[in-house]
Protein backbone atom coordinates (compact mmCIF):
# COMPACT_ATOMS: atom_id res chain seq x y z
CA UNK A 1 -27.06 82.38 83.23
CA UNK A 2 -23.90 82.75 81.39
CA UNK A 3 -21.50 79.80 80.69
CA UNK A 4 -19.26 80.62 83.28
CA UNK A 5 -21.23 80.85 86.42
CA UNK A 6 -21.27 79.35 89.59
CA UNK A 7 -23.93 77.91 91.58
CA UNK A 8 -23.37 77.46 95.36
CA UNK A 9 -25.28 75.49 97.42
CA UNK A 10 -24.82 75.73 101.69
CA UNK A 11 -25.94 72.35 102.89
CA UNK A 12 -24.28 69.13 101.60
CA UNK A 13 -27.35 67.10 102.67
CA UNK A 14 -29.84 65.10 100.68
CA UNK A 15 -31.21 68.08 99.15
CA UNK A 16 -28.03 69.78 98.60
CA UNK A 17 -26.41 67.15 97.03
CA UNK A 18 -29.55 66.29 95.09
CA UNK A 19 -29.61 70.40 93.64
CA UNK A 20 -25.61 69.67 92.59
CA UNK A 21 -26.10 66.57 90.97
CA UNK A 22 -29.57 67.20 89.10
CA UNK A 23 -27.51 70.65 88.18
CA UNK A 24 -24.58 68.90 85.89
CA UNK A 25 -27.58 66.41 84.79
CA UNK A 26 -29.39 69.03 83.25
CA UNK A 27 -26.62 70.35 81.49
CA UNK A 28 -24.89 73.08 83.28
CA UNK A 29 -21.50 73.51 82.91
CA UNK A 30 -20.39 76.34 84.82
CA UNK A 31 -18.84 76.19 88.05
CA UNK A 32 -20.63 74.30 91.13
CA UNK A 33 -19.69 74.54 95.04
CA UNK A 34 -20.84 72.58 97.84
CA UNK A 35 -20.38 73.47 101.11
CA UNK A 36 -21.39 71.21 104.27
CA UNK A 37 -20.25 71.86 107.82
CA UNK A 38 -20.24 68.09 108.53
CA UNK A 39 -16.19 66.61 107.32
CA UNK A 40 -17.73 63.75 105.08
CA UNK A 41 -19.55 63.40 101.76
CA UNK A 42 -23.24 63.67 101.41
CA UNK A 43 -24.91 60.51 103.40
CA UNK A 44 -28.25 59.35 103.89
CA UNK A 45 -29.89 60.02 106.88
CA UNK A 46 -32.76 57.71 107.48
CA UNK A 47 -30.25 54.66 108.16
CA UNK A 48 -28.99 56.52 111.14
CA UNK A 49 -32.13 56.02 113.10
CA UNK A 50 -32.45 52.32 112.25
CA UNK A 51 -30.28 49.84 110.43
CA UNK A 52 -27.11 51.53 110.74
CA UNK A 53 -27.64 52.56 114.46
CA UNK A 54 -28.77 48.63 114.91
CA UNK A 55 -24.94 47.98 114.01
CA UNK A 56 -26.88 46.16 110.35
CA UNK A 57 -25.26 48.38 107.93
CA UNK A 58 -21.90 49.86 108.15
CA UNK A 59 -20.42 53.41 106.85
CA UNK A 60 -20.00 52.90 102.82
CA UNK A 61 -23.61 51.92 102.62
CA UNK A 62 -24.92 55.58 103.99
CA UNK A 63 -22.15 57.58 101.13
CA UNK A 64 -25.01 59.27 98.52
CA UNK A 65 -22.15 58.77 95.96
CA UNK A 66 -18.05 58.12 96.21
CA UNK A 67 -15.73 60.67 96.54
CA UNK A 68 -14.65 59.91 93.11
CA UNK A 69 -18.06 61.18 91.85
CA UNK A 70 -17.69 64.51 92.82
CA UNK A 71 -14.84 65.08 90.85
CA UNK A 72 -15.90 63.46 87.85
CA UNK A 73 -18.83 65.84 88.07
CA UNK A 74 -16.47 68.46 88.65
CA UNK A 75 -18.79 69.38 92.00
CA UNK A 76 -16.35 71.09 94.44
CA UNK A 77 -16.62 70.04 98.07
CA UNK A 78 -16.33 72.41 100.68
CA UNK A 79 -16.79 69.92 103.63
CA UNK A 80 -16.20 71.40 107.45
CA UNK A 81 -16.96 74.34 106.48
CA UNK A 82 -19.91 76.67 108.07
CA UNK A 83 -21.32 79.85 106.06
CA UNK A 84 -21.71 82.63 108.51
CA UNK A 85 -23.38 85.21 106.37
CA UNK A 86 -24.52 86.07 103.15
CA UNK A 87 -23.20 89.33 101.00
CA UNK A 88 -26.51 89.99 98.67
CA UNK A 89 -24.41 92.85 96.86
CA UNK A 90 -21.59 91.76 96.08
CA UNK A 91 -22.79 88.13 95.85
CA UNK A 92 -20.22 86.46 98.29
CA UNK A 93 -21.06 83.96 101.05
CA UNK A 94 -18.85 84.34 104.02
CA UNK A 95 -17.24 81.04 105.96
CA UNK A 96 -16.67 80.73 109.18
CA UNK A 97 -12.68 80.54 107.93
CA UNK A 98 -12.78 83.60 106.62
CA UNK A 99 -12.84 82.82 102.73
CA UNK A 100 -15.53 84.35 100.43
CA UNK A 101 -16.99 82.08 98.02
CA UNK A 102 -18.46 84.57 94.98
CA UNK A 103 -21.76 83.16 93.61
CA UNK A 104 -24.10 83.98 90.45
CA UNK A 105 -27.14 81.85 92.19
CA UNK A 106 -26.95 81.02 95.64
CA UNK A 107 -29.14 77.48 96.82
CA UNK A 108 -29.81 77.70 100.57
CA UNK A 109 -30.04 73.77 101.61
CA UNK A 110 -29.15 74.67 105.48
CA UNK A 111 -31.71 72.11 106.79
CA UNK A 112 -32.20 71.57 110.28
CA UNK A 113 -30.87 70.85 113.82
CA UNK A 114 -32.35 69.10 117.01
CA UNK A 115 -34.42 71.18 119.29
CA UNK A 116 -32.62 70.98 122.21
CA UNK A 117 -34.06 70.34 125.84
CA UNK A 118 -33.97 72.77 128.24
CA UNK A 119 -34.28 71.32 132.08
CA UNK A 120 -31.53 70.62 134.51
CA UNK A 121 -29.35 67.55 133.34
CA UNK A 122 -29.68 68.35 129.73
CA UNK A 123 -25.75 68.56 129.51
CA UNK A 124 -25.12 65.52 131.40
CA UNK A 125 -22.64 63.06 129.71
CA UNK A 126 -25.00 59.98 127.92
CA UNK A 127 -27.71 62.27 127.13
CA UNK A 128 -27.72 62.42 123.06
CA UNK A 129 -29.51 63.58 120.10
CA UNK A 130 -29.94 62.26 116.95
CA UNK A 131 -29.59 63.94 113.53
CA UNK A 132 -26.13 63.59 112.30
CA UNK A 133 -23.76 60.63 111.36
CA UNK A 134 -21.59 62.17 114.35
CA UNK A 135 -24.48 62.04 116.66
CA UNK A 136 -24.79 57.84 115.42
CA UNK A 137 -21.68 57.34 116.10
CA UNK A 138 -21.50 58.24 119.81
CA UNK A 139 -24.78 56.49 120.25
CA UNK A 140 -24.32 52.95 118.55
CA UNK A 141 -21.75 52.20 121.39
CA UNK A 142 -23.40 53.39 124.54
CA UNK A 143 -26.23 51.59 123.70
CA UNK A 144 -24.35 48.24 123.45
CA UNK A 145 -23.53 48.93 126.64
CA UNK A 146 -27.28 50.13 127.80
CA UNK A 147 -29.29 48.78 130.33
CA UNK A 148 -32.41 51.28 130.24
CA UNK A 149 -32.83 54.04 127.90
CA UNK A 150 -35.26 56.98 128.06
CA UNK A 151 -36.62 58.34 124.99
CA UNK A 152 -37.76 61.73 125.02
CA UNK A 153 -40.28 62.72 122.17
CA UNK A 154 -41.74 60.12 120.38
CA UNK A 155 -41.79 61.52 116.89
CA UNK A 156 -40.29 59.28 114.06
CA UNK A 157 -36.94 59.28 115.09
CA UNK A 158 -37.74 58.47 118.94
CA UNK A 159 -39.81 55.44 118.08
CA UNK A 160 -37.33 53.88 115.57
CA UNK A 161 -34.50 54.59 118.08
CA UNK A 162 -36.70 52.66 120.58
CA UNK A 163 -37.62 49.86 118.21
CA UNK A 164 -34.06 49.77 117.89
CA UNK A 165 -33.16 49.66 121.91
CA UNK A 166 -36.00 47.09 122.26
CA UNK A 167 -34.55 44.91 119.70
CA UNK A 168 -31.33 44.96 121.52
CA UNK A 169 -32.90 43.73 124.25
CA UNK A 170 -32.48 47.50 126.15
CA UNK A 171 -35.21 48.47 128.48
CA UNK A 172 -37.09 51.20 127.22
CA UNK A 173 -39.07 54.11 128.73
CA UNK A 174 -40.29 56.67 126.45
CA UNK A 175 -41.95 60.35 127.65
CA UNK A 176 -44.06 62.03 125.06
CA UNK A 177 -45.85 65.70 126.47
CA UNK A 178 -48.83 65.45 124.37
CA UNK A 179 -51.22 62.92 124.12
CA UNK A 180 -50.16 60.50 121.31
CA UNK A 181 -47.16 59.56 119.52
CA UNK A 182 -46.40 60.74 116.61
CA UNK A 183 -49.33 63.16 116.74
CA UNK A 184 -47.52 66.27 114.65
CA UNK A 185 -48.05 64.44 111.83
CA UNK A 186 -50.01 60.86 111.54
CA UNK A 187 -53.87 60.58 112.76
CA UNK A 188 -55.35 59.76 115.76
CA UNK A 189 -56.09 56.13 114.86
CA UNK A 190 -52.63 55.68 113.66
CA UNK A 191 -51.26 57.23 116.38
CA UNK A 192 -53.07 54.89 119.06
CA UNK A 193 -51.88 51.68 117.24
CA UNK A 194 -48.52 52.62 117.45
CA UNK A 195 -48.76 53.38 121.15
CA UNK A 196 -50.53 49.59 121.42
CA UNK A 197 -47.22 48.06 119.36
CA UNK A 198 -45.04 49.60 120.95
CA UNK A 199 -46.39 48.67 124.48
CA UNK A 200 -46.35 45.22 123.22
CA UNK A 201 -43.06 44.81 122.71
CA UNK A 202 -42.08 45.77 126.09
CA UNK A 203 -41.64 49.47 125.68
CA UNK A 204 -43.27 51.70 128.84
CA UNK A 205 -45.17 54.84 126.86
CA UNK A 206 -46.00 57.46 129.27
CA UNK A 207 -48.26 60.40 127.87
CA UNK A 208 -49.19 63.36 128.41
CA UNK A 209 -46.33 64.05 130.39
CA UNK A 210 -42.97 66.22 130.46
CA UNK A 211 -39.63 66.26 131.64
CA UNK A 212 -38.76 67.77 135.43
CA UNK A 213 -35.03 67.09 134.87
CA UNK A 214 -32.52 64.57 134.36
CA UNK A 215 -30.79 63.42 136.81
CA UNK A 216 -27.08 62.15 137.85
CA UNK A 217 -23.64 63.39 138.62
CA UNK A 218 -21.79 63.83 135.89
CA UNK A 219 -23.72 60.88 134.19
CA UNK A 220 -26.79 60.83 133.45
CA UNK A 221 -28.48 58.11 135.97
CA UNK A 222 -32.07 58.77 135.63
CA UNK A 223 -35.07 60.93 134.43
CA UNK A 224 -37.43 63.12 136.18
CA UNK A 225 -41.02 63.59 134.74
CA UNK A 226 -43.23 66.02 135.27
CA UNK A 227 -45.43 64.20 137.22
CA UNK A 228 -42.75 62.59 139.54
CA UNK A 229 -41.97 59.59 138.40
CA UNK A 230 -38.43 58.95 138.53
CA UNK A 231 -37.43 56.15 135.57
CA UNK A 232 -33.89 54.82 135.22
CA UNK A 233 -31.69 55.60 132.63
CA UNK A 234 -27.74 55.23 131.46
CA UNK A 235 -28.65 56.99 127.99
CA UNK A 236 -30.89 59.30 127.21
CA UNK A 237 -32.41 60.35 123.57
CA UNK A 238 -33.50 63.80 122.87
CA UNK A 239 -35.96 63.79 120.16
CA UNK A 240 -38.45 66.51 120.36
CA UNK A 241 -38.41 67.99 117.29
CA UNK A 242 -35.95 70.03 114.66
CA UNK A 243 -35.53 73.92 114.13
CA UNK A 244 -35.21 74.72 110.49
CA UNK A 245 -31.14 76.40 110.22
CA UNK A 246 -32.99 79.97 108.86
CA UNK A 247 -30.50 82.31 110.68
CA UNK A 248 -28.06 82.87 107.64
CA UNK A 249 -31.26 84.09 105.82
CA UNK A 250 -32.86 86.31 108.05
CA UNK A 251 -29.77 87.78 109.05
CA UNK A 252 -29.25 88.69 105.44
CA UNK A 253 -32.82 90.38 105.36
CA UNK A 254 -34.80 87.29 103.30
CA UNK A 255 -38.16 86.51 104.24
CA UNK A 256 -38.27 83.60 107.06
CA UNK A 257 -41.42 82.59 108.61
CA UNK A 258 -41.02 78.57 109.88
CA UNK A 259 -37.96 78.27 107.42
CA UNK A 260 -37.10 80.41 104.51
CA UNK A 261 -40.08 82.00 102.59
CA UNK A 262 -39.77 80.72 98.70
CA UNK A 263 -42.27 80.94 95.74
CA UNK A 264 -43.73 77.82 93.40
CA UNK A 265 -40.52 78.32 91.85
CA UNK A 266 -38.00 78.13 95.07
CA UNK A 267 -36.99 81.37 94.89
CA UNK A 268 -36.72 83.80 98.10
CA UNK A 269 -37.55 87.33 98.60
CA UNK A 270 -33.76 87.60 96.08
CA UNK A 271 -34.63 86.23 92.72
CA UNK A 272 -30.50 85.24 92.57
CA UNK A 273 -31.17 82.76 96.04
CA UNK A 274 -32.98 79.63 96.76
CA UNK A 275 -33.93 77.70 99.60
CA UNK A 276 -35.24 73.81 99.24
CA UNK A 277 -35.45 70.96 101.90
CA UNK A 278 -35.88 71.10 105.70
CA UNK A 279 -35.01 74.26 105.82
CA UNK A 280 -37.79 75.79 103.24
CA UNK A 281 -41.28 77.23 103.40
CA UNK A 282 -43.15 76.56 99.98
CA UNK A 283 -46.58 76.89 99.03
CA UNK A 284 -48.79 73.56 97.87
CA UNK A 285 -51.67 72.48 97.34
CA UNK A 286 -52.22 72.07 100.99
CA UNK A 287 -51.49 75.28 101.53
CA UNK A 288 -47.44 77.04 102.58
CA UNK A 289 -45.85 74.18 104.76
CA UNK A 290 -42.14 73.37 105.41
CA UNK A 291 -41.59 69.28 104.98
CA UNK A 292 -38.75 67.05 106.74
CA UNK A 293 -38.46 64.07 104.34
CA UNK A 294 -36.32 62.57 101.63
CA UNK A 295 -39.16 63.21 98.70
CA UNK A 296 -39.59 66.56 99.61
CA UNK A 297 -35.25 67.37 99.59
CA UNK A 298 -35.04 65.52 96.16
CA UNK A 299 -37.47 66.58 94.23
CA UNK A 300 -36.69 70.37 95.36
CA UNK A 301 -33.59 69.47 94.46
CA UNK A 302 -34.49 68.23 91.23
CA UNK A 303 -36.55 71.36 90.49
CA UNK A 304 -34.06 74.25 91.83
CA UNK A 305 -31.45 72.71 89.28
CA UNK A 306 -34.66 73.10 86.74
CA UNK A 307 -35.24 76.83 87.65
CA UNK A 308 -31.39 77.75 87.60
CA UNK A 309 -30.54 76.79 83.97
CA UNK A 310 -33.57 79.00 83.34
CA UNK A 311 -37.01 76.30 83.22
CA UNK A 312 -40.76 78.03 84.23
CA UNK A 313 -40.92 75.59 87.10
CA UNK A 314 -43.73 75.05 89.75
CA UNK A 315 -43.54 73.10 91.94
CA UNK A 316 -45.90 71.08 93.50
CA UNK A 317 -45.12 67.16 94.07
CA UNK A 318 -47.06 65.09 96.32
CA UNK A 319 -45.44 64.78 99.79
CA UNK A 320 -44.89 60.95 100.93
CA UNK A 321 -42.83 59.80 104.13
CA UNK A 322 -42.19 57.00 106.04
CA UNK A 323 -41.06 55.36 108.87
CA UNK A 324 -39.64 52.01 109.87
CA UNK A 325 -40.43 50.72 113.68
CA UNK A 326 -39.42 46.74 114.05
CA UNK A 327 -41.77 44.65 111.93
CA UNK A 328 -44.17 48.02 111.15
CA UNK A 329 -43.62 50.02 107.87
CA UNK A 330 -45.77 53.32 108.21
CA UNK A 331 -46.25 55.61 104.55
CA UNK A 332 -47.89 58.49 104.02
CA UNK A 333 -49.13 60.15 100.71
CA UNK A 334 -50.42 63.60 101.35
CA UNK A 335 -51.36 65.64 103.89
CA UNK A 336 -53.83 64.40 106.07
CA UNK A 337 -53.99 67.18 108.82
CA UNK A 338 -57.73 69.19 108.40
CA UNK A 339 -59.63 66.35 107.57
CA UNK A 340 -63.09 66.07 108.34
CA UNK A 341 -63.82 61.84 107.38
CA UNK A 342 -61.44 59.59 107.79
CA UNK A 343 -61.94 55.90 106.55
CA UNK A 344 -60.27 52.95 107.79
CA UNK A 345 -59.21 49.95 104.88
CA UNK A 346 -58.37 46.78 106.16
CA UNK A 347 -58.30 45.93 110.04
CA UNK A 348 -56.14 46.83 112.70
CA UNK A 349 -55.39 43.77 114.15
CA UNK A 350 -53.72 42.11 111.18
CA UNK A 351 -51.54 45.01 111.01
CA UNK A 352 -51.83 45.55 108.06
CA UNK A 353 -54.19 48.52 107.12
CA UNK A 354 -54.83 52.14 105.74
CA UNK A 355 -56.73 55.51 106.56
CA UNK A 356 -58.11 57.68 104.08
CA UNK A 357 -58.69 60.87 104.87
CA UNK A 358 -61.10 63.42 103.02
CA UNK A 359 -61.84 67.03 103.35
CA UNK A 360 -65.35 67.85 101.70
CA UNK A 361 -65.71 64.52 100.09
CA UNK A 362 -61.64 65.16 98.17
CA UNK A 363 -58.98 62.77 99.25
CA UNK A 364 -56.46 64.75 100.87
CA UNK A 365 -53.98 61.70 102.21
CA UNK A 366 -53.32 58.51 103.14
CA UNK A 367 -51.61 56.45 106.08
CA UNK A 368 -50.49 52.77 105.23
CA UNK A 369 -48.80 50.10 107.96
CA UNK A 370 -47.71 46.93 105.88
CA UNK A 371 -49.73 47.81 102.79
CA UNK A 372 -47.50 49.04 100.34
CA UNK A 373 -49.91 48.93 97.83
CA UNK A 374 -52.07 51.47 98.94
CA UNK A 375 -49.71 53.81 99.38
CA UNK A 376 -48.45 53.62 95.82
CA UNK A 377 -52.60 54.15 94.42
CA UNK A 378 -52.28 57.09 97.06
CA UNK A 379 -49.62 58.60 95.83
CA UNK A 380 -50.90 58.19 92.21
CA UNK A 381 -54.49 59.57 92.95
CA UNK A 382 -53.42 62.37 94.47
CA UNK A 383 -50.74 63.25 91.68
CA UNK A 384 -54.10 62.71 89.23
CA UNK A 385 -57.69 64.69 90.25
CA UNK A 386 -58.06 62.54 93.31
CA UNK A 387 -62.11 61.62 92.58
CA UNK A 388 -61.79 58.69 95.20
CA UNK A 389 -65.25 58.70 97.71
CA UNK A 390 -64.75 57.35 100.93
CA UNK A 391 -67.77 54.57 100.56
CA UNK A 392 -64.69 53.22 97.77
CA UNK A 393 -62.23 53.36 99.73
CA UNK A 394 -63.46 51.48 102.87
CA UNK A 395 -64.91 48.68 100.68
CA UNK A 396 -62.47 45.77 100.65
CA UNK A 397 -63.91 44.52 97.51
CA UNK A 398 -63.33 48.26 95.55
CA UNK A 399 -60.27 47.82 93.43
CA UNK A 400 -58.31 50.56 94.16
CA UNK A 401 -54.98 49.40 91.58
CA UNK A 402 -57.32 49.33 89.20
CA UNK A 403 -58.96 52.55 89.75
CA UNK A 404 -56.00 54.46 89.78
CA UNK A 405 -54.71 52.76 86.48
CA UNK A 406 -57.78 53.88 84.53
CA UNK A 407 -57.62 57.28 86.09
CA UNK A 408 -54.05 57.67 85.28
CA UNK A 409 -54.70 56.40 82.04
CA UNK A 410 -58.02 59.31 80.92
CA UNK A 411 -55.49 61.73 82.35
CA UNK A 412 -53.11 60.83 80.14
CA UNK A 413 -55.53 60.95 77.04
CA UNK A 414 -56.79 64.14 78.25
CA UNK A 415 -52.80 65.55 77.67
C-alpha cells in the first residue's frame, strides 16, 4: 500500500484492537481508524464473566491499553460510533452519524452479540445478558442483591456466571435444552463432570429442558420451563449462545455463511476487506469454522496486520480456549468434535485430568481440568505433526513433556 493509507478497522474489541496495534508494530505508518460502538477503550472480556463480575477486579484492570496509548500510536478512536454500511466503490464506511470514513483496506472485527430469547417475559426488568462491560455493570449489583438466579444456557459464560452466583452464596437454578452442558463444544465425559461439580456445589442443573416463559409483573419473579416446573427467580441470565454481527457484510454483497467468508489469508470475497475474530469464517485444518476465543481474535489480528503491509500469510494457528468455573480451570487445544477414540489421562475424581481425542489414530484435541501441563504438550503437538497414539497418551507413566520436547526439537532440525 502506499505511505499514506489508511486502514480501518469496525470493531474495537480484542481482535480489533489486536489488528491496530500489531499494524504500527509491523511498521505501518499510514493512517489507522478504530471504530467501536461501545463509549470506552478496548477491554478484555473474559473478566466480565468472572473476577470482575465477582466485584475481585475493578475497571482499570479490564483497559487492553491506556488512553494515552492510542495516541502515542497515533491509532484514532472512533468510540460510540456504529458503521451502518459499507461503500465498496468509493471505499467509504458509513456511521450511523452520518460521517464517511474513506479507507484503502477495510478490517471487519464486528464480532458478536447475545442470541436473544424469545418467550413471554423476555423483556421483563432483571432479566440480563452478558457480553458487554455495559451488560456487567447492570448485573454486578442486582446480584448483590439476589436471592435466586436462573441461568439460561449453560455454555461457558452461564456456568462461570453461576460459579459466580454460587460463590456469593445466591441460589442457583440453571436450564440447559440439550442434554449436557457445555455440549457445543467440550466432550461428553467433560461435559458430565461439569454437570457432577456443579451439582455439588449446590447448583440445581435441569436438562434437557426449555423455557415456557418468564414470569412476573414488571419484574421478573420466576421462570417457566418447558416441562412445568416453575423455579424462582429475581434475576435472570440469558446465555444461549452469540450471533456473529455479519449484517454490514452481507448487506454490502460479501460472502457470509456463519460469519463472514475469508480465505487462509483473511481476505473476503473484496481483496481491499478483511474480516478476523468472532465474527469470521476461516478455513483450518479442521476444516472452515468460525471461533469465539481470545487466541483465535489475536492471532487474526496479528496476521491481518501481516497481510496488509503486503506478507504471503496463511493462516492456520492452533485453536485453544478456556474457561474458569470456581476451583475448575477447563483448556482446550484443538478441535475435538468428529472424534472417533477418546482417551482419558489421569482420573476424574482428583479433578485433575485430560481427554485425548483421535480421529484415525491422529490427535485432533485435547480437554484439560487442573492440568495445565497437558494442555501446553497439546498445544505444542498439534502445532508439530501430532504422531501421539492413544496407548501413550492414557499411560500415566508415558512422558508426554518430554515427548513433545524431542518432537519439537527434530522439527526444528528438519527446518
Amino acid at each position: 500500500m502506499r505511505p499514506n493509507s489508511t486502514v480501518v478497522i469496525l470493531g474495537a474489541g480484542q481482535a480489533g484492537f489486536q489488528a491496530a496495534t500489531s499494524l504500527r508494530q509491523a511498521g505501518f505508518d499510514g493512517r489507522i481508524r478504530l471504530v467501536g460502538d461501545e463509549p470506552c477503550v478496548p477491554y478484555e472480556r473474559p473478566p466480565l464473566s468472572k473476577s470482575y463480575l465477582a466485584g475481585e477486579t475493578g475497571l482499570d484492570s479490564l483497559w487492553l491499553r491506556p488512553e494515552t496509548f492510542y495516541q502515542k500510536e497515533r491509532i484514532e478512536l472512533e468510540l460510540g460510533e456504529t458503521a451502518i454500511a459499507i461503500d465498496r466503490q468509493t471505499r467509504h464506511v458509513e456511521l450511523a452519524s452520518g460521517r464517511k470514513v474513506g479507507y484503502d483496506r477495510l478490517v471487519l472485527a464486528t464480532g458478536a452479540r447475545f442470541r436473544p430469547l424469545s418467550v413471554p417475559g423476555a423483556e421483563l426488568d432483571g432479566v440480563l445478558p452478558l457480553r458487554t462491560l455495559a451488560d456487567a455493570d447492570a448485573l454486578r449489583p442486582r446480584l448483590a442483591v439476589a436471592r435466586e438466579v436462573v441461568v439460561i444456557g449453560a455454555g461457558f459464560i452461564g456456568l462461570e456466571f453461576a460459579a459466580v452466583a454460587r460463590k456469593a452464596g445466591v441460589g442457583v437454578h440453571i436450564i440447559e435444552m440439550t442434554q449436557r452442558p457445555m455440549g457445543r463444544v467440550v466432550s461428553e465425559q467433560t461435559s458430565h463432570f461439569y454437570t457432577r461439580a456443579h451439582r455439588g456445589w449446590g447448583s440445581e442443573v435441569l436438562l434437557g429442558t426449555g423455557v415456557a416463559r418468564i414470569l412476573g409483573n414488571g419484574r421478573v419473579s420466576g421462570v417457566e420451563t418447558s416441562d412445568g416446573r416453575r423455579l424462582r427467580a429475581d434475576l435472570v441470565l440469558i446465555s444461549i449462545g452469540v450471533l456473529p454481527n455479519t449484517e454490514i457484510a452481507a448487506a454490502a454483497g460479501l460472502a457470509v455463511d456463519n460469519g463472514i467468508v475469508v480465505d487462509q489469508s483473511l481476505a473476503s470475497t473484496d481483496p481491499t476487506i478483511f474480516a478476523i475474530g468472532d465474527c469470521a469464517n476461516f478455513p483450518s485444518r479442521f476444516g472452515r469454522c468460525r471461533l469465539e476465543s481470545i487466541q483465535n481474535a489475536v492471532d487474526q489480528g496479528q496476521a491481518v496486520a501481516a497481510a496488509i503491509i503486503g506478507e504471503s500469510i496463511r493462516y492456520d494457528k492452533v485453536p485453544w480456549f478456556w474457561t474458569d468455573q470456581a476451583d475448575l480451570k477447563l483448556q482446550i487445544a484443538g478441535i475435538t468434535a468428529g472424534h472417533d477414540r477418546a482417551v482419558l489421562r489421569g482420573d476424574p475424581e482428583s479433578r485433575s485430568f485430560s481427554v485425548f481425542f483421535f480421529l484415525d489414530g491422529t490427535l485432533t484435541g485435547v480437554e484439560s481440568i487442573n492440568r495445565p501441563t497437558d494442555h501446553v504438550v497439546a498445544r505444542r503437538l498439534l502445532l508439530a505433526d501430532p504422531r501421539l497414539s492413544p496407548e501413550q497418551a492414557v499411560d500415566p507413566e508415558f512422558d508426554l513433556r518430554a515427548y513433545a520436547t524431542r518432537l519439537s526439537r527434530r522439527e526444528a532440525a528438519q527446518t
